[in-house]
Protein backbone atom coordinates (compact mmCIF):
# COMPACT_ATOMS: atom_id res chain seq x y z
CA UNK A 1 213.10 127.94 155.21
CA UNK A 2 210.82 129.59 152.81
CA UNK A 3 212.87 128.85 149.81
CA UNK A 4 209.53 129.52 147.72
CA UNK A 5 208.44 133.49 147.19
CA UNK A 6 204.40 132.61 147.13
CA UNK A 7 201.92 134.14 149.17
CA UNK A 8 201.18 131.97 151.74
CA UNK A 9 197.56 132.88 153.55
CA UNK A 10 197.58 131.85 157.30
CA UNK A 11 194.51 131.35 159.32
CA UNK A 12 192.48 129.19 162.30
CA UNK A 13 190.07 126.84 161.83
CA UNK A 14 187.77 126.45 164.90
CA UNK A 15 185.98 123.86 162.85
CA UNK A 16 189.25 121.92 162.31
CA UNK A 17 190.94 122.61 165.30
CA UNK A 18 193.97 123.73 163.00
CA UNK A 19 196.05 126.35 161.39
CA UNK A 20 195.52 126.27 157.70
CA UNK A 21 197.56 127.48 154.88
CA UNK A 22 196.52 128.50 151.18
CA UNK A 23 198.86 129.34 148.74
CA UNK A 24 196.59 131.67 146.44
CA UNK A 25 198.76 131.51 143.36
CA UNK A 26 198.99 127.69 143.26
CA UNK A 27 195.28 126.60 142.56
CA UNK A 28 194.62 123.92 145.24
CA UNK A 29 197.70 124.35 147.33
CA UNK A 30 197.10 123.87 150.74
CA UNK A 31 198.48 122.63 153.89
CA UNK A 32 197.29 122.65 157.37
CA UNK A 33 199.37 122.13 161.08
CA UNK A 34 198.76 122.38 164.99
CA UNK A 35 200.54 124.85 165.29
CA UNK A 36 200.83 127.87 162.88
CA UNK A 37 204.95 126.87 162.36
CA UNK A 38 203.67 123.15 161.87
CA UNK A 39 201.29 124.76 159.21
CA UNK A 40 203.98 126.65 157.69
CA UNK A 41 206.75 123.89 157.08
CA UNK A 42 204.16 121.78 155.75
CA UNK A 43 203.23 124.51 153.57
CA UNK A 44 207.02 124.62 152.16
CA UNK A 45 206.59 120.46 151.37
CA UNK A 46 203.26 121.05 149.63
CA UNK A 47 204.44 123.95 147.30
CA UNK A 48 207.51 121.67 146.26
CA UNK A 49 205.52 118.41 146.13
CA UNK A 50 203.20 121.00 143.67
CA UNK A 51 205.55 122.17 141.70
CA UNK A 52 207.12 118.73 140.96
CA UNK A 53 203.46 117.56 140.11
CA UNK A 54 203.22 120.36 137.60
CA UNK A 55 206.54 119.70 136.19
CA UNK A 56 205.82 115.84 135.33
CA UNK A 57 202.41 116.65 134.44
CA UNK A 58 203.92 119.25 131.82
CA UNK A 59 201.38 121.93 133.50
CA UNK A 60 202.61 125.83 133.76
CA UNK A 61 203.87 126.97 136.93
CA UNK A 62 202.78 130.59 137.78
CA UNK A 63 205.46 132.64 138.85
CA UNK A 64 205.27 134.18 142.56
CA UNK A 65 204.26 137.33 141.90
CA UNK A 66 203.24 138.40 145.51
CA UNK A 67 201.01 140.21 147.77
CA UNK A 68 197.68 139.89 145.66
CA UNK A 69 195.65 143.14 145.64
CA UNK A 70 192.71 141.26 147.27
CA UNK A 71 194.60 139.60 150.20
């Protein structure tokens, strides 16, 4: 798992009733689970299904750079 070096922000929704996942770097990468591991494998599929998108789309793909200073 976790194949991807992003930072990967983890957090409940009471409104949703979920965990949700942002991925910070990756402008409108997100994923969401029952469970927080749920959210985080489903996090891993996003990021790849992202990247592909990016790649046939001919888009730049930002390089993980981690831990933002405002996280």
């Amino acid at each position: 798992m976790n194949k991807y070096k992003y930072e990967i922000i983890i957090y409940w929704s009471e409104q949703d009733g979920l965990y949700i996942c942002e991925v910070p770097e990756l402008a409108g990468c997100m994923a969401d689970g029952d469970t927080y591991l749920e959210a985080l494998m489903n996090t891993e599929k996003i990021i790849q299904e992202w990247i592909e998108t990016a790649t046939e789309l001919k888009r730049p793909i930002p390089k993980p750079i981690g831990r933002l200073k405002y996280a």
